[in-house]
PDB file of N, CA and C in Angstrom:
ATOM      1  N   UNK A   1      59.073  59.628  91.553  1.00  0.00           N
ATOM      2  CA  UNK A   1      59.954  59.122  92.581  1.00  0.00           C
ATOM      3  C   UNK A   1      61.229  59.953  92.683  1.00  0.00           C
ATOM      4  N   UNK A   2      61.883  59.936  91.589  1.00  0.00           N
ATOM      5  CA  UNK A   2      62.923  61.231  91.520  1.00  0.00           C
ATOM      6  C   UNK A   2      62.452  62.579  90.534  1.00  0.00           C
ATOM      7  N   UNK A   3      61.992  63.193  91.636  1.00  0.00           N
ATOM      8  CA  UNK A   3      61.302  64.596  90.929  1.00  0.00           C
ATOM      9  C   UNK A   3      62.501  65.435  91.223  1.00  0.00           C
ATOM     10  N   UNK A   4      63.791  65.388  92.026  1.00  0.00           N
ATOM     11  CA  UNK A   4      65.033  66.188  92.452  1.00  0.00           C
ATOM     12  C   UNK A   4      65.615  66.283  91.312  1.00  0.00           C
ATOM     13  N   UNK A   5      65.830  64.819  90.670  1.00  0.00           N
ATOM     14  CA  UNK A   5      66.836  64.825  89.659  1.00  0.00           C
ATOM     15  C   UNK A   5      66.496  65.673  88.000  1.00  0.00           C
ATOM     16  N   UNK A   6      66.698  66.308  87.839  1.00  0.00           N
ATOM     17  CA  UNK A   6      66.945  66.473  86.304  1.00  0.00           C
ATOM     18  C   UNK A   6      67.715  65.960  85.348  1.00  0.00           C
ATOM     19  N   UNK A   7      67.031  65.988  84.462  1.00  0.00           N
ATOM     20  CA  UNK A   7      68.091  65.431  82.973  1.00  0.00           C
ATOM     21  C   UNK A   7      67.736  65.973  81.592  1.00  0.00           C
ATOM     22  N   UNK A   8      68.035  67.237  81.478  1.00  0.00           N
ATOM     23  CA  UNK A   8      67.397  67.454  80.397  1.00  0.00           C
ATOM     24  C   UNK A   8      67.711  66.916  79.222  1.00  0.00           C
ATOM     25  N   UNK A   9      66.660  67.224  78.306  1.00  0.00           N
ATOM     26  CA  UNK A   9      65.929  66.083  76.952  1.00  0.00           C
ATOM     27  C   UNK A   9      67.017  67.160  76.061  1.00  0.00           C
ATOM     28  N   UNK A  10      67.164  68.838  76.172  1.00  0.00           N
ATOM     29  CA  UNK A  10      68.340  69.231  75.359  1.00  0.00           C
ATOM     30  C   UNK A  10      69.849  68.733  76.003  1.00  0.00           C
ATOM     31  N   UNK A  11      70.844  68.049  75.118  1.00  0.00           N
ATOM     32  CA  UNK A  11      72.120  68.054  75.864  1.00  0.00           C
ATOM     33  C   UNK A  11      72.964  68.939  75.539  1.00  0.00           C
ATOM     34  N   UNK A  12      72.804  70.195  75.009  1.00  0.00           N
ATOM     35  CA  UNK A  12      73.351  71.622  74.813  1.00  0.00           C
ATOM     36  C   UNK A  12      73.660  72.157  76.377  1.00  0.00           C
ATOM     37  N   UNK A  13      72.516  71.740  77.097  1.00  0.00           N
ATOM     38  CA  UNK A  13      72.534  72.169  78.324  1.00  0.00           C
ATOM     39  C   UNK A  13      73.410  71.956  79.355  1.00  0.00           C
ATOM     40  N   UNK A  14      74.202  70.488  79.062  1.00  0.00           N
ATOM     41  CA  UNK A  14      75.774  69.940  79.898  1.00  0.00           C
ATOM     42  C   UNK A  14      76.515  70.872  79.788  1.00  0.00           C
ATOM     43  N   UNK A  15      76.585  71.390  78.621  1.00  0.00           N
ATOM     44  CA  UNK A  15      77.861  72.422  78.235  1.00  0.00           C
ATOM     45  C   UNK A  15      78.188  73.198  79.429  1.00  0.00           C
ATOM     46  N   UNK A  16      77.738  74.181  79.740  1.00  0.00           N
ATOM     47  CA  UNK A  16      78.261  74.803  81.135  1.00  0.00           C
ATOM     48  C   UNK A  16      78.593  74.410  81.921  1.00  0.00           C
ATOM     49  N   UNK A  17      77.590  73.091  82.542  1.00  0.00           N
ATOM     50  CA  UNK A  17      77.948  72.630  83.470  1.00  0.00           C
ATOM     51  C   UNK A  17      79.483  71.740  83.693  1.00  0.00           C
ATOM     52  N   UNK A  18      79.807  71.130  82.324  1.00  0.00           N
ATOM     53  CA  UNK A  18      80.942  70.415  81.779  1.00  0.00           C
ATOM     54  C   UNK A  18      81.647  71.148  81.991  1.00  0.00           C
ATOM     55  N   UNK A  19      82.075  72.815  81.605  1.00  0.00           N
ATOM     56  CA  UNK A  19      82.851  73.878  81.743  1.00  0.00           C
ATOM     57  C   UNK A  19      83.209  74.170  83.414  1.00  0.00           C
ATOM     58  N   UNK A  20      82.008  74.163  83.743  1.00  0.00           N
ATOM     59  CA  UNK A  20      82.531  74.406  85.425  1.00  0.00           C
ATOM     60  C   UNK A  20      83.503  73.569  86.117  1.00  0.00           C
ATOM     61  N   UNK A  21      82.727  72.097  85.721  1.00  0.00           N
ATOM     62  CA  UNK A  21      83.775  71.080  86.143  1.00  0.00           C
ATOM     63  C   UNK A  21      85.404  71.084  85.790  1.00  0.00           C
ATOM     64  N   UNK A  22      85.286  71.240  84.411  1.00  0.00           N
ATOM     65  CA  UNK A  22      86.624  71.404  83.718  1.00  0.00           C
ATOM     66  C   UNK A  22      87.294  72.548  84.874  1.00  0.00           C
ATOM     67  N   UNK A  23      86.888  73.674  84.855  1.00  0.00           N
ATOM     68  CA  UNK A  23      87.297  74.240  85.557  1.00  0.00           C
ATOM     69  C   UNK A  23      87.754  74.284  86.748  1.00  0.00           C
ATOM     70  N   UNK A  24      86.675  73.346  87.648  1.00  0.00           N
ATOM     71  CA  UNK A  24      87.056  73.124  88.996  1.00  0.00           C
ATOM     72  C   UNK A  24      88.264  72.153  88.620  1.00  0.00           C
ATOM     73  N   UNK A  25      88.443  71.176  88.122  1.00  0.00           N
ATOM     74  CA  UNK A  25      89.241  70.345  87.941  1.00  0.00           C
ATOM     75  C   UNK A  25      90.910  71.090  87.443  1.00  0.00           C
ATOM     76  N   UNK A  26      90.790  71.816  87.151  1.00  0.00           N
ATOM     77  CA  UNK A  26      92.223  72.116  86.208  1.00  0.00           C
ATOM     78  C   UNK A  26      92.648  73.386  87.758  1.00  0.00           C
ATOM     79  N   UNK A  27      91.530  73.802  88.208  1.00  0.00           N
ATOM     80  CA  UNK A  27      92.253  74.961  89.621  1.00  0.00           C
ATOM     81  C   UNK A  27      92.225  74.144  90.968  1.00  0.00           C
ATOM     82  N   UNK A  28      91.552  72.827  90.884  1.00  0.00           N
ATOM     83  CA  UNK A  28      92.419  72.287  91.750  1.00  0.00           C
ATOM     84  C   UNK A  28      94.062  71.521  91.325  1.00  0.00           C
ATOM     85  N   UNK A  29      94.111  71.053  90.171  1.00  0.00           N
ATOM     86  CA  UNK A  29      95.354  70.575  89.670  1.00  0.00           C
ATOM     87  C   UNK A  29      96.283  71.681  90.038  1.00  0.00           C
ATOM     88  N   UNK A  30      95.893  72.758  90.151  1.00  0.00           N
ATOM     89  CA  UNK A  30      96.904  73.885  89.922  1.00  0.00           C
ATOM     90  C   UNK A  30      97.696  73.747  91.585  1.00  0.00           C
ATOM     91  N   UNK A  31      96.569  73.626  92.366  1.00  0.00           N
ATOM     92  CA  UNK A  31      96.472  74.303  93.652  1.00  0.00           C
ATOM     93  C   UNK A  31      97.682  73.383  94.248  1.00  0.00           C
ATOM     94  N   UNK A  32      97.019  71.822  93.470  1.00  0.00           N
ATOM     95  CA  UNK A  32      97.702  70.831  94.439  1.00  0.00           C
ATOM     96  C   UNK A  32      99.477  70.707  93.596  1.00  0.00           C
ATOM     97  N   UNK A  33      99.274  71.503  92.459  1.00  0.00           N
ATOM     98  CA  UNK A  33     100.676  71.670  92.251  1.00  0.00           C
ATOM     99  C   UNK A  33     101.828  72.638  92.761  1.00  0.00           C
ATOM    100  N   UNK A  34     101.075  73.383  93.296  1.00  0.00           N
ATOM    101  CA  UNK A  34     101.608  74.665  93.989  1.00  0.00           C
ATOM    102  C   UNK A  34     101.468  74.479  95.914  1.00  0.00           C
ATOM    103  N   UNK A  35     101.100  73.256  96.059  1.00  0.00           N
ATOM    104  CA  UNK A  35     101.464  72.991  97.250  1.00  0.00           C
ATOM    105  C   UNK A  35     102.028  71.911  97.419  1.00  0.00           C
ATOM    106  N   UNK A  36     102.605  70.885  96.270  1.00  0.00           N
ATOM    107  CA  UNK A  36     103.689  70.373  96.202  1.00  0.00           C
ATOM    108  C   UNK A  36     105.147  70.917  96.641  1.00  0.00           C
ATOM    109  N   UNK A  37     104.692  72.289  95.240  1.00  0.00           N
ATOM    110  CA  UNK A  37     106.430  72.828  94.775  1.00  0.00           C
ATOM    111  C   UNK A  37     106.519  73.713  96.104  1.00  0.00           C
ATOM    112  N   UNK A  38     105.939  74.165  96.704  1.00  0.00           N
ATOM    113  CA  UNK A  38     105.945  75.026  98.121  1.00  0.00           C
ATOM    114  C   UNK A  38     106.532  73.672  99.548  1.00  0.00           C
ATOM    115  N   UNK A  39     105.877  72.957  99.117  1.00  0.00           N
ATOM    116  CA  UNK A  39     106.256  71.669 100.170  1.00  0.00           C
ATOM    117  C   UNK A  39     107.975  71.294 100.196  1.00  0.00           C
ATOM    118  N   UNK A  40     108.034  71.218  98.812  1.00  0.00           N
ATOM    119  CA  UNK A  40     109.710  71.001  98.368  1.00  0.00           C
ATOM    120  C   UNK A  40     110.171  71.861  98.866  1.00  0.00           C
ATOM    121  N   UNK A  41     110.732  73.449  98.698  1.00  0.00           N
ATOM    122  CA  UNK A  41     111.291  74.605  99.041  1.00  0.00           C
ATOM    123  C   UNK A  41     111.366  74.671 100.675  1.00  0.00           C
ATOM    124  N   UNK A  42     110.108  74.169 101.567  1.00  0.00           N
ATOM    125  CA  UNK A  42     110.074  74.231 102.461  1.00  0.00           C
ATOM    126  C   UNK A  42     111.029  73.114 102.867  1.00  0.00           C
ATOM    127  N   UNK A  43     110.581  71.427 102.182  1.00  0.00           N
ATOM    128  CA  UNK A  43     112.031  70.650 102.590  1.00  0.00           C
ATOM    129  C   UNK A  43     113.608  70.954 102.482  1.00  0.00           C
ATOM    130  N   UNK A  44     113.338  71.256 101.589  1.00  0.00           N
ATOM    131  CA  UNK A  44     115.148  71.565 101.413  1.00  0.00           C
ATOM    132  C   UNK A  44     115.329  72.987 102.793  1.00  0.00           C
ATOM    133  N   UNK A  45     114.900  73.883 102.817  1.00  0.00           N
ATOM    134  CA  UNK A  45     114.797  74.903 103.995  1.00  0.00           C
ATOM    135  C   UNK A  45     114.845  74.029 105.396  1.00  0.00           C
ATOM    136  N   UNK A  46     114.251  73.014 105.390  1.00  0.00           N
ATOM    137  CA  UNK A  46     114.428  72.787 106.843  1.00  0.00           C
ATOM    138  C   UNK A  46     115.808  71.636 106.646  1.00  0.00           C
ATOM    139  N   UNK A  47     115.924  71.149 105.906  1.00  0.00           N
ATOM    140  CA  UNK A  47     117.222  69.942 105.617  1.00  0.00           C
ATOM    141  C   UNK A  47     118.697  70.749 105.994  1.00  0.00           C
ATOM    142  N   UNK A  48     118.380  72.247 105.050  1.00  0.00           N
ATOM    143  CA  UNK A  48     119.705  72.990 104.840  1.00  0.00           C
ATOM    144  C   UNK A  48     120.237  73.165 107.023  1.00  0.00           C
ATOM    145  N   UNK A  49     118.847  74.107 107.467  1.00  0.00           N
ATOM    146  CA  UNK A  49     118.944  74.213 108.707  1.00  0.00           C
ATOM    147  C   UNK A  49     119.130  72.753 109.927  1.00  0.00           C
ATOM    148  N   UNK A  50     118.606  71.798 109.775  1.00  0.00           N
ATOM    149  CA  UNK A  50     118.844  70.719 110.218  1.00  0.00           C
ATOM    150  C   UNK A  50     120.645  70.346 109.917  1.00  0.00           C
ATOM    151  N   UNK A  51     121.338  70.853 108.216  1.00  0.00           N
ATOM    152  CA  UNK A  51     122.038  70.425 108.186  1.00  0.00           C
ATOM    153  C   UNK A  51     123.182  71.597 109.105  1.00  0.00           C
ATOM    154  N   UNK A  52     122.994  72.978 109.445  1.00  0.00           N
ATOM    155  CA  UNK A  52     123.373  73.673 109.870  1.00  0.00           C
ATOM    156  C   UNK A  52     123.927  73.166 111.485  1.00  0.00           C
ATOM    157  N   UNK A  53     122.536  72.770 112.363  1.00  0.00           N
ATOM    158  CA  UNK A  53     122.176  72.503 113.514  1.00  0.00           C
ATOM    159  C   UNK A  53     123.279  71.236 113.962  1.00  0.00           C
ATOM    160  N   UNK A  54     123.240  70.657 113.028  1.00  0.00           N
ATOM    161  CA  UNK A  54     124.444  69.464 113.531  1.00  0.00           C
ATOM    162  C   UNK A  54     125.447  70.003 112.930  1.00  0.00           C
ATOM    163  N   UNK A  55     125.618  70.565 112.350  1.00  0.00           N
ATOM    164  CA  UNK A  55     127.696  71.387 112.330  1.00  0.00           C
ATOM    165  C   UNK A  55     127.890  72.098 113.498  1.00  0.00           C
ATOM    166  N   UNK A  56     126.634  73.350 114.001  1.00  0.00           N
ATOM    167  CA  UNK A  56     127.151  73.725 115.189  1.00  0.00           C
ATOM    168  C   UNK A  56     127.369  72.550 116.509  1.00  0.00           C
ATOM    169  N   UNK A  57     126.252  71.866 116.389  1.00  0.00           N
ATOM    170  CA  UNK A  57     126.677  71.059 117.422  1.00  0.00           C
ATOM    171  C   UNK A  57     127.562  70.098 117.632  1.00  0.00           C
ATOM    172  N   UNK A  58     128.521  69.685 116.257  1.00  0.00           N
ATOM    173  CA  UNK A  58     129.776  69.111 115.973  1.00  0.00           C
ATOM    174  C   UNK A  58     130.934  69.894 116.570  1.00  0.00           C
ATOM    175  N   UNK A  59     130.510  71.183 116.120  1.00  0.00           N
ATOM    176  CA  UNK A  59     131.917  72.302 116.719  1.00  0.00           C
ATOM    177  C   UNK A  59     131.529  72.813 118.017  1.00  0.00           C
ATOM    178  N   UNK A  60     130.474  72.617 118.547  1.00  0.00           N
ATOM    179  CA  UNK A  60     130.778  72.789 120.080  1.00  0.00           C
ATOM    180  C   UNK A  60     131.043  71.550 120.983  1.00  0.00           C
ATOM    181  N   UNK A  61     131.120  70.412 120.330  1.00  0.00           N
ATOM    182  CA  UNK A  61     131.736  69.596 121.129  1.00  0.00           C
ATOM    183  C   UNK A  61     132.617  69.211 121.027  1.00  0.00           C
ATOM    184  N   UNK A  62     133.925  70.274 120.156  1.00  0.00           N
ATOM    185  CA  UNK A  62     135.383  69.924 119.912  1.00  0.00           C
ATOM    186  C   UNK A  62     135.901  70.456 121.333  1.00  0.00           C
TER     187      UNK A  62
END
């Protein structure tokens, strides 16, 4: 009925596959940490200019 699935009878054989995962797992942690700290840099960049945008437009309506 499930002839797709495998499971092998050695469990030596997870090992790699465990490794890949590990792997996928720790380079997405990375990824989504590095598009955090990129997210931040970008907030403060648009805050600073936002905060720019209303000083000029404070001093042109003196």
């Amino acid at each position: 009925m499930f002839d797709f699935m495998y499971f092998p009878d050695n469990k030596l054989e997870y090992i790699p596959a465990f490794i890949m995962v590990l792997i996928c797992v720790l380079l997405t942690f990375l990824a989504i940490h590095q598009f955090i700290k990129f997210s931040k840099k970008e907030e403060e960049k648009a805050r600073m200019l936002e905060k720019q945008l209303m000083e000029n437009k404070l001093e042109s309506h003196k």
